[in-house]
C-alpha atoms as a PDB file:
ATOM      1  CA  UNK A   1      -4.570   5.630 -15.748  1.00  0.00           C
ATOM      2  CA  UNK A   2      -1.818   7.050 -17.994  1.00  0.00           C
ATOM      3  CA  UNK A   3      -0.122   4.424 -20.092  1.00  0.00           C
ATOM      4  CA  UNK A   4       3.713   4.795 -20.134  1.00  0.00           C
ATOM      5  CA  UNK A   5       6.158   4.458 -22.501  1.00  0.00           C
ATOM      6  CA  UNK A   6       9.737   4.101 -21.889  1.00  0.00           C
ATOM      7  CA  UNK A   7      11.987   4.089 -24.307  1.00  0.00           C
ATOM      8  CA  UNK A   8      15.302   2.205 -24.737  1.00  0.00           C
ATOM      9  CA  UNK A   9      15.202  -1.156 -23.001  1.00  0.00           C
ATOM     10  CA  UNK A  10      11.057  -1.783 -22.929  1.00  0.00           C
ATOM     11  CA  UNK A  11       9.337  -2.426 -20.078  1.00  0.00           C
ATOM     12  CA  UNK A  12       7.274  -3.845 -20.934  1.00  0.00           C
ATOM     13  CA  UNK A  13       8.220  -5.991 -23.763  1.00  0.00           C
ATOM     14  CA  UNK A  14       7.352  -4.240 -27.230  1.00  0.00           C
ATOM     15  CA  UNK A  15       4.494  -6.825 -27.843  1.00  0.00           C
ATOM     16  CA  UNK A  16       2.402  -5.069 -24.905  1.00  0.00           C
ATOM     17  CA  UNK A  17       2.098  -2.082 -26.604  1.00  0.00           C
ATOM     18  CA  UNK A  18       0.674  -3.938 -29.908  1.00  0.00           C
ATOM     19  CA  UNK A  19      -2.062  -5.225 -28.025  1.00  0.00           C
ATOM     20  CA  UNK A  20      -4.781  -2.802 -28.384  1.00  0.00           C
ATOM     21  CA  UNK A  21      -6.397  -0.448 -25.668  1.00  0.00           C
ATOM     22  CA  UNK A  22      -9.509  -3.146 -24.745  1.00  0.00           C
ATOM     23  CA  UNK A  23      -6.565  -5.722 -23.775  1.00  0.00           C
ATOM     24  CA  UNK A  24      -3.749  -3.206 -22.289  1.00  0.00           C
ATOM     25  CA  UNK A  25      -6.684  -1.948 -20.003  1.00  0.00           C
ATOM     26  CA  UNK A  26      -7.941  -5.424 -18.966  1.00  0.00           C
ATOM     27  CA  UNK A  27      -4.385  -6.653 -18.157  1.00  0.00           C
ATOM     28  CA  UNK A  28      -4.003  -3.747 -15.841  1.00  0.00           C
ATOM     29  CA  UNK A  29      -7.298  -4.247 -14.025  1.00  0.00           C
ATOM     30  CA  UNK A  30      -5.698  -7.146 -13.440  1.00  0.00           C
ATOM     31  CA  UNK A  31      -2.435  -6.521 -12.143  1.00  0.00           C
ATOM     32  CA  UNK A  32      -4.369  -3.804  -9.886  1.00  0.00           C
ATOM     33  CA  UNK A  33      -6.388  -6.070  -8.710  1.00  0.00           C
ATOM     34  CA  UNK A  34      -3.669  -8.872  -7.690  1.00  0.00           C
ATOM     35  CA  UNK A  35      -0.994  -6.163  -5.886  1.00  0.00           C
ATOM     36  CA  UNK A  36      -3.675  -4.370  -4.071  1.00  0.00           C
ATOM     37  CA  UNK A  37      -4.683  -8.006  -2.775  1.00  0.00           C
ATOM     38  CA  UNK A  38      -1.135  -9.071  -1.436  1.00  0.00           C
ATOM     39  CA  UNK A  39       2.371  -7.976  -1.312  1.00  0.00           C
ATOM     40  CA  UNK A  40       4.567  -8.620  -4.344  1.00  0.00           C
ATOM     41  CA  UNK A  41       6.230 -11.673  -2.509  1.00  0.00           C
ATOM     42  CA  UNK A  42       2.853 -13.152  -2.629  1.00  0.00           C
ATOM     43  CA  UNK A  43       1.446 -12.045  -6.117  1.00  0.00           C
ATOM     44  CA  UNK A  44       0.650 -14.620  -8.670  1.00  0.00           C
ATOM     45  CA  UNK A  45       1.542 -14.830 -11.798  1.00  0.00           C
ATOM     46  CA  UNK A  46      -1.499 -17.433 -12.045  1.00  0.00           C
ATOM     47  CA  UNK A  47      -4.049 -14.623 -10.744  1.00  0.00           C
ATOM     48  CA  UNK A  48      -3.060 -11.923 -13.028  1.00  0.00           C
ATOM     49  CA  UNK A  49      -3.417 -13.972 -16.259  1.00  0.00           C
ATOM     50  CA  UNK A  50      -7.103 -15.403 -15.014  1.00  0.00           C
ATOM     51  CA  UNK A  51      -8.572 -12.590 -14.044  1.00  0.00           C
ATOM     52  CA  UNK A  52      -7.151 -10.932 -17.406  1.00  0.00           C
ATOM     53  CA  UNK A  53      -8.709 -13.646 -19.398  1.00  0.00           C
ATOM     54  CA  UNK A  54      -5.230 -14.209 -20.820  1.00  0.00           C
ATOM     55  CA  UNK A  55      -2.957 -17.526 -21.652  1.00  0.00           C
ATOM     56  CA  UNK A  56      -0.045 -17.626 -18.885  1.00  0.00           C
ATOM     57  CA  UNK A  57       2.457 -17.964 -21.937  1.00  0.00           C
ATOM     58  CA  UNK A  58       1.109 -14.344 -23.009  1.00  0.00           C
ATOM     59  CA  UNK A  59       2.040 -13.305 -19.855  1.00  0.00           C
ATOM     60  CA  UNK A  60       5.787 -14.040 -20.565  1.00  0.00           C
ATOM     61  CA  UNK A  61       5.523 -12.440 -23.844  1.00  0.00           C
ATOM     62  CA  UNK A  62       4.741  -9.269 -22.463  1.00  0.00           C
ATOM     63  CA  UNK A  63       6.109  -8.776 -19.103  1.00  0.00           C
ATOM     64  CA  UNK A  64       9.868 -10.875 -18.057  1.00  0.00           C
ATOM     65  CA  UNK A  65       8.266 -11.565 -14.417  1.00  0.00           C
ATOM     66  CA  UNK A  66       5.239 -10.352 -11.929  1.00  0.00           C
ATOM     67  CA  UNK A  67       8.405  -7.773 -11.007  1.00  0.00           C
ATOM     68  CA  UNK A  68       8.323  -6.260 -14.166  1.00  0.00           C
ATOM     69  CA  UNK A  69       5.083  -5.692 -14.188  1.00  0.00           C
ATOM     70  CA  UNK A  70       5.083  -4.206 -11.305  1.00  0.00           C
ATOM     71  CA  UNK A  71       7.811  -1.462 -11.739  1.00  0.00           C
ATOM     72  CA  UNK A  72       5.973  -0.812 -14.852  1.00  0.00           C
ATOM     73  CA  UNK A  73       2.472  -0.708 -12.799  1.00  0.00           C
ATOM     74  CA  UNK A  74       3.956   1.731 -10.314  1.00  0.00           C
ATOM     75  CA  UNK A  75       5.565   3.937 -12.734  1.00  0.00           C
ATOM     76  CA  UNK A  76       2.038   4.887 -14.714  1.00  0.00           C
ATOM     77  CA  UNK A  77       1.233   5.619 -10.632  1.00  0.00           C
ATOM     78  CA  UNK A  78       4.573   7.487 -10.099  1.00  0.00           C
ATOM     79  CA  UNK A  79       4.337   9.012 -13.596  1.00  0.00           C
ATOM     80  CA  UNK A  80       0.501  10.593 -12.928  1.00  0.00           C
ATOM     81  CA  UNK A  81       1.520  12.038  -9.474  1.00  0.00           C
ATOM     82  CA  UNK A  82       5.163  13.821 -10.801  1.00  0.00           C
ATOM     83  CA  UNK A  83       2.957  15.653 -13.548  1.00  0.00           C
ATOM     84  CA  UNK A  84       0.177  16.529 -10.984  1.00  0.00           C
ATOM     85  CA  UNK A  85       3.324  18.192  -8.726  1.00  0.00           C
ATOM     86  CA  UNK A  86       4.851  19.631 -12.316  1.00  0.00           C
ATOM     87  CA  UNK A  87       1.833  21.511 -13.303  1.00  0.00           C
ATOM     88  CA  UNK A  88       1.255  22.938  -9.522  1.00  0.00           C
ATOM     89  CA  UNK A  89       4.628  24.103  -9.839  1.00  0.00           C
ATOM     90  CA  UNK A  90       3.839  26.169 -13.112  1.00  0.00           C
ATOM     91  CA  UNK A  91       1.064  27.166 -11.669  1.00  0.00           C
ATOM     92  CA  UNK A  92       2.592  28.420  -8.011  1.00  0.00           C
ATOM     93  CA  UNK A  93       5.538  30.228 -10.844  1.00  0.00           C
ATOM     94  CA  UNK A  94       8.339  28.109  -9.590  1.00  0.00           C
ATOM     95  CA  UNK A  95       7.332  27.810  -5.835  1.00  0.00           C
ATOM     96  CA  UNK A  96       8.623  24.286  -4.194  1.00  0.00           C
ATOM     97  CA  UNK A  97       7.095  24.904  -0.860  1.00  0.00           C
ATOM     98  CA  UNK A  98       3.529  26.116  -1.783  1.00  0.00           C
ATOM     99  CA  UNK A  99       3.560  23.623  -4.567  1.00  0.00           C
ATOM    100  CA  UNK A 100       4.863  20.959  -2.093  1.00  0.00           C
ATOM    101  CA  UNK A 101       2.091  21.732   0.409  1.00  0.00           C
ATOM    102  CA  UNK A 102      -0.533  21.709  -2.389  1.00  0.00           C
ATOM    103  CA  UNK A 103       0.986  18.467  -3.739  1.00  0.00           C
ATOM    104  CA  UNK A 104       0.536  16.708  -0.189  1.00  0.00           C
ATOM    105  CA  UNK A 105      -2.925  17.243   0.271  1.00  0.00           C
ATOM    106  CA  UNK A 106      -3.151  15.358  -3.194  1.00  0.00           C
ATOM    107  CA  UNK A 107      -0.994  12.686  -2.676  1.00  0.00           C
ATOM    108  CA  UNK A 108      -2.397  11.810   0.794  1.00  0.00           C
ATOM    109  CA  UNK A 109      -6.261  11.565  -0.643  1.00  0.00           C
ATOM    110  CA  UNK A 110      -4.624   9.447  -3.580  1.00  0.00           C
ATOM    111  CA  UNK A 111      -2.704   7.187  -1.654  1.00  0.00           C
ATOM    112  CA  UNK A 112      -5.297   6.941   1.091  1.00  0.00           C
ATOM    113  CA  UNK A 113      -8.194   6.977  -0.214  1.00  0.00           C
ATOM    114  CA  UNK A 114      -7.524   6.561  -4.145  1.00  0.00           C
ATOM    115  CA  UNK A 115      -8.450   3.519  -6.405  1.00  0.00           C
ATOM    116  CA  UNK A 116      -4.571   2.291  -5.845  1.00  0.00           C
ATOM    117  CA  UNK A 117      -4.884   2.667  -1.904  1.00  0.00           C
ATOM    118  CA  UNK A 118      -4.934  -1.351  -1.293  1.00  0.00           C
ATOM    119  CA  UNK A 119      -1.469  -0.968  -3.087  1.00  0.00           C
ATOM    120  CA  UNK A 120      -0.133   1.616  -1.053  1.00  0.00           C
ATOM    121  CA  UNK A 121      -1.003  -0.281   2.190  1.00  0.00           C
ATOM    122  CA  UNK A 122       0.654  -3.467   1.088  1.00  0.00           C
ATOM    123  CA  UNK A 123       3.956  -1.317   1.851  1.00  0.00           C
ATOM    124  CA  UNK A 124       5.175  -0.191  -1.399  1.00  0.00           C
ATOM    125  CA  UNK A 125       8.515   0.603   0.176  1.00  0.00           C
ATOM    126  CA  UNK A 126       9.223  -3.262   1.121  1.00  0.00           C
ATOM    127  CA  UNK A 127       7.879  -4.685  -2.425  1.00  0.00           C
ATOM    128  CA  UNK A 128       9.647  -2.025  -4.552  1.00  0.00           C
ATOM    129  CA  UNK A 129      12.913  -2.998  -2.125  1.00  0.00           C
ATOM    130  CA  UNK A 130      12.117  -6.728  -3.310  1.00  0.00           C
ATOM    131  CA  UNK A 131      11.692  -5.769  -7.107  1.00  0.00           C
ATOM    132  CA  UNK A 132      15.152  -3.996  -6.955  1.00  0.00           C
ATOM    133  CA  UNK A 133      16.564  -7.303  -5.639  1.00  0.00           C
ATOM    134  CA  UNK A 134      15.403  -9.243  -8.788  1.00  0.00           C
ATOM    135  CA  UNK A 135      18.996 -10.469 -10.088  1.00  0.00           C
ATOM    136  CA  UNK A 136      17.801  -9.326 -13.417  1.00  0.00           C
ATOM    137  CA  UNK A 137      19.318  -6.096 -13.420  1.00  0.00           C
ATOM    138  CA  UNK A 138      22.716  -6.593 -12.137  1.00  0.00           C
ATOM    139  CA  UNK A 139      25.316  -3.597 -12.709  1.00  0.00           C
ATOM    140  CA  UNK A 140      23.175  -1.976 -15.293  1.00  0.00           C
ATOM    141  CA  UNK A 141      20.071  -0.872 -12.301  1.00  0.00           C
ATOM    142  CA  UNK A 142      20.698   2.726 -12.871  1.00  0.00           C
ATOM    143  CA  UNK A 143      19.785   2.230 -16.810  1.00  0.00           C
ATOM    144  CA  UNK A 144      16.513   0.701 -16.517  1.00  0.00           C
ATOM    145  CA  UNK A 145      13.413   2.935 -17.991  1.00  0.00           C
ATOM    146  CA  UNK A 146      11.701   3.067 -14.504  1.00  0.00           C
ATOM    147  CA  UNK A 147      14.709   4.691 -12.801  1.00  0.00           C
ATOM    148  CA  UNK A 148      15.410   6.415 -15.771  1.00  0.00           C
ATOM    149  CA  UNK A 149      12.630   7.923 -16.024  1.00  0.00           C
ATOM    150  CA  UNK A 150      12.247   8.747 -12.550  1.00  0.00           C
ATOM    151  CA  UNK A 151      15.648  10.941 -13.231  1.00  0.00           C
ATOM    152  CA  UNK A 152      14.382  12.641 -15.836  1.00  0.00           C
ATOM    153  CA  UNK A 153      11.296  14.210 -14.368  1.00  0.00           C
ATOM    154  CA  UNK A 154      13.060  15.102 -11.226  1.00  0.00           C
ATOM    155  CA  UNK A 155      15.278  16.985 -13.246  1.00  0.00           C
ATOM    156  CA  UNK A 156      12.273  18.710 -15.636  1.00  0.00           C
ATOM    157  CA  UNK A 157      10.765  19.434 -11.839  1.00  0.00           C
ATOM    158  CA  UNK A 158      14.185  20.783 -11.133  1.00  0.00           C
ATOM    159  CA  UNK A 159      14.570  23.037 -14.191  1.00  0.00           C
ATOM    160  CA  UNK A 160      10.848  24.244 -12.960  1.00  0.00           C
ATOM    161  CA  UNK A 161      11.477  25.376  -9.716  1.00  0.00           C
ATOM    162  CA  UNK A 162      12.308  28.919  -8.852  1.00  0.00           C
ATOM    163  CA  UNK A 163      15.279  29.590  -7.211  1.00  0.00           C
ATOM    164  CA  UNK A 164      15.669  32.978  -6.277  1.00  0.00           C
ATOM    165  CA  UNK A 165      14.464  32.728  -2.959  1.00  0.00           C
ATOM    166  CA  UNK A 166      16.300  29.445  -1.921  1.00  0.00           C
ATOM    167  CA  UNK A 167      19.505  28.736  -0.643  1.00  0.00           C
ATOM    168  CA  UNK A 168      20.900  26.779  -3.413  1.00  0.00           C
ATOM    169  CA  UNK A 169      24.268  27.178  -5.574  1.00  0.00           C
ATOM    170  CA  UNK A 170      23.748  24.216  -7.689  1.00  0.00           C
ATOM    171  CA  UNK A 171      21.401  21.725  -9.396  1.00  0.00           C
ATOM    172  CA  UNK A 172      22.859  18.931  -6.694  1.00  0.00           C
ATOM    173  CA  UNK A 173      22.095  21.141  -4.247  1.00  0.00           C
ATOM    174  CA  UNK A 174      18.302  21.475  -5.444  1.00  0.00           C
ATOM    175  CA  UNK A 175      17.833  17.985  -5.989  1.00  0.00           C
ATOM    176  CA  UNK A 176      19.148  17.049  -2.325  1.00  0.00           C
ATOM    177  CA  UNK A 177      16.642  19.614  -1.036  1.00  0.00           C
ATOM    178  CA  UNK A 178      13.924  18.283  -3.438  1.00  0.00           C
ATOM    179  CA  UNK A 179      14.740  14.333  -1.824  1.00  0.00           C
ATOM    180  CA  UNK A 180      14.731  16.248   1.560  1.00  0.00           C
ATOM    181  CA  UNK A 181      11.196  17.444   1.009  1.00  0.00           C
ATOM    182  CA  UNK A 182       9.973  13.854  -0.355  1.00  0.00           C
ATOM    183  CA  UNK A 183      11.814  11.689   2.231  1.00  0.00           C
ATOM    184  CA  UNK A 184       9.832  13.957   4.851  1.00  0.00           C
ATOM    185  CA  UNK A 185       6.156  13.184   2.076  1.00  0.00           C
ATOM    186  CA  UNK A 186       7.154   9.242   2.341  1.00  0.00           C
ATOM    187  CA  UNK A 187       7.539   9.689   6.132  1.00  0.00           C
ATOM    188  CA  UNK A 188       4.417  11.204   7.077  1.00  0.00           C
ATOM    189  CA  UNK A 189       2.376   9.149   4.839  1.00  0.00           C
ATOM    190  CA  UNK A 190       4.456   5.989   6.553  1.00  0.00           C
ATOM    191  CA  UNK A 191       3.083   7.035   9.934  1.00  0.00           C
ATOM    192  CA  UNK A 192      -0.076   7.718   9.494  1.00  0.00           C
ATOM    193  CA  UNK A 193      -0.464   3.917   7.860  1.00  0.00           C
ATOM    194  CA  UNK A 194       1.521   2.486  10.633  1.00  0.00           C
ATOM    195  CA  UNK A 195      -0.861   4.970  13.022  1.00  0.00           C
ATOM    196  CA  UNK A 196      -3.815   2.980  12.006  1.00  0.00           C
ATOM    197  CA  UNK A 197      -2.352  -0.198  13.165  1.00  0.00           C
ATOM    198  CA  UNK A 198      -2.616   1.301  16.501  1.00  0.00           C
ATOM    199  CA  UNK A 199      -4.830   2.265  19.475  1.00  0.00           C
ATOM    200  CA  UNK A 200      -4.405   5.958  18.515  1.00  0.00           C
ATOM    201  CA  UNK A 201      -5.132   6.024  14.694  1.00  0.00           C
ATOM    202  CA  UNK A 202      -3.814   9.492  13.249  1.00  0.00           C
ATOM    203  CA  UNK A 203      -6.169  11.682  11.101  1.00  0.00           C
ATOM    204  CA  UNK A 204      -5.884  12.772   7.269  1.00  0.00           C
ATOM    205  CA  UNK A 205      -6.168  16.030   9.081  1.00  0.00           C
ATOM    206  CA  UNK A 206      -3.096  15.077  11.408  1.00  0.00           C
ATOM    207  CA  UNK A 207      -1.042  14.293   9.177  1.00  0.00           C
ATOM    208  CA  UNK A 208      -1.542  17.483   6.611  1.00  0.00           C
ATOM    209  CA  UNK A 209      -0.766  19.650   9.729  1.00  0.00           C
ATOM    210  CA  UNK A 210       2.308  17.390  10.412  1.00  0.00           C
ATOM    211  CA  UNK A 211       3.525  17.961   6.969  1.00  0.00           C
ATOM    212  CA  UNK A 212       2.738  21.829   7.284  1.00  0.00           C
ATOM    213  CA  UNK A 213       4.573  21.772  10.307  1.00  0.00           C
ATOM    214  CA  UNK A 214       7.964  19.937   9.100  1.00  0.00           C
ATOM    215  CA  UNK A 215       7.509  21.902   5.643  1.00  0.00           C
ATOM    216  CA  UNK A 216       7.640  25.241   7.627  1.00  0.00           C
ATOM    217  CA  UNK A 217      11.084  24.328   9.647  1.00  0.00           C
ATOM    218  CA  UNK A 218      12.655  23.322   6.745  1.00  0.00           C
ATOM    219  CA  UNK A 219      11.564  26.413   5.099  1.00  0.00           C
ATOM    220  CA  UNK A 220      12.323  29.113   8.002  1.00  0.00           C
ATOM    221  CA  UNK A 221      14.385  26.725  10.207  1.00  0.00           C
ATOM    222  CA  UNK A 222      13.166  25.106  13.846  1.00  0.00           C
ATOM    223  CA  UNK A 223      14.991  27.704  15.644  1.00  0.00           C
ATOM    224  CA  UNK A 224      13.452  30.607  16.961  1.00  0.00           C
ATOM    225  CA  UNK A 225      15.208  34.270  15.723  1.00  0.00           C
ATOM    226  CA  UNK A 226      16.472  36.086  18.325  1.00  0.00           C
ATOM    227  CA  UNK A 227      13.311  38.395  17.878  1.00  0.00           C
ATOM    228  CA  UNK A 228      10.949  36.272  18.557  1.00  0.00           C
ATOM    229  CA  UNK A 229      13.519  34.779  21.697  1.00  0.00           C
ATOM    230  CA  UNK A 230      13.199  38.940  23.130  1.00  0.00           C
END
């Protein structure tokens, strides 16, 4: 896994980052370990620093709360997958759509099947929703490093992206079609978890040709031209 750094206000604290790799990489082990076991309501502080071989007091020292380490824990995750989808766009020349549809396949085997997948199905939407609720960021939400830096790759993906053949008159415009196209990722991968709660569990296959499918309409539209209409 990628170790991040973001700048400005730490997270985490600046004494994580003096500890060297042996103890950085055992701490996260850890931390894996404890959020793919149980959803952040339910992670303990207690757990992480046993399994790390650490004092709890080092804990604090290093990390403000379990939701701090967890926003920093999902950003190394967020951070690995936005350069995967950066370097297919270079690849594809500036191509959202075949990049996107490359990009899915990954993200589906990672977040499926991938050493984080435990994390995934403990429903990262409802613990990153409980994170954000932490009163510790207040007004100032918008200026922590994770959604900072969350920003600032969307906008590198953004200066990437060829738009010759798109409909767009603007960078807002881009971005909104960019959170389109993501909103429809989160979705699909959302159903197919929720699918295998149920009596008609979806394929990995399913749910690639779903994507396909929605990317297309978005793409050419859902509406048939009047040629194909006769």
């Amino acid at each position: 896994m990628t170790v991040c750094h973001f700048e400005e206000e730490e997270m985490p604290k600046a004494t994580f980052f003096n500890l060297n790799e042996a103890k950085r990489a055992r701490l996260m082990r850890a931390a894996q370990h404890e959020f793919s076991r149980a959803p952040l309501p339910e992670v303990s502080v207690s757990a992480i620093v046993a399994d790390a071989q650490i004092p709890r007091g080092s804990f604090y020292q290093y990390f403000e709360d379990k939701e701090d380490l967890y926003f920093y824990y999902l950003g190394t995750l967020v951070n690995n997958m936005e350069q995967h989808l950066l370097s297919l766009i270079k690849e594809t020349k500036g191509d959202l759509f075949v990049s996107m549809t490359h990009f899915f396949d990954y993200a589906v085997e990672e977040v499926v099947e991938g050493p984080n997948a435990d994390i995934f199905k403990n429903d990262v939407a409802t613990n990153f929703q409980h994170a954000q609720n932490s009163n510790r960021f207040g007004k100032d939400r918008a200026n922590y490093p994770f959604f900072k830096a969350m920003r600032d790759t969307e906008d590198e993906i953004s200066r990437s992206v060829d738009r010759t053949s798109l409909k767009v008159t603007s960078d807002a415009d881009l971005k909104a079609l960019q959170r389109l196209i993501f909103m429809v990722l989160v979705h699909t991968i959302g159903h197919y978890f929720h699918s295998q709660k149920t009596n008609s569990p979806e394929s990995l296959e399913d749910i690639k040709a779903e994507f396909s499918m929605t990317l297309n309409w978005i793409a050419n539209g859902a509406l048939k031209s009047k040629k194909e209409l006769g």
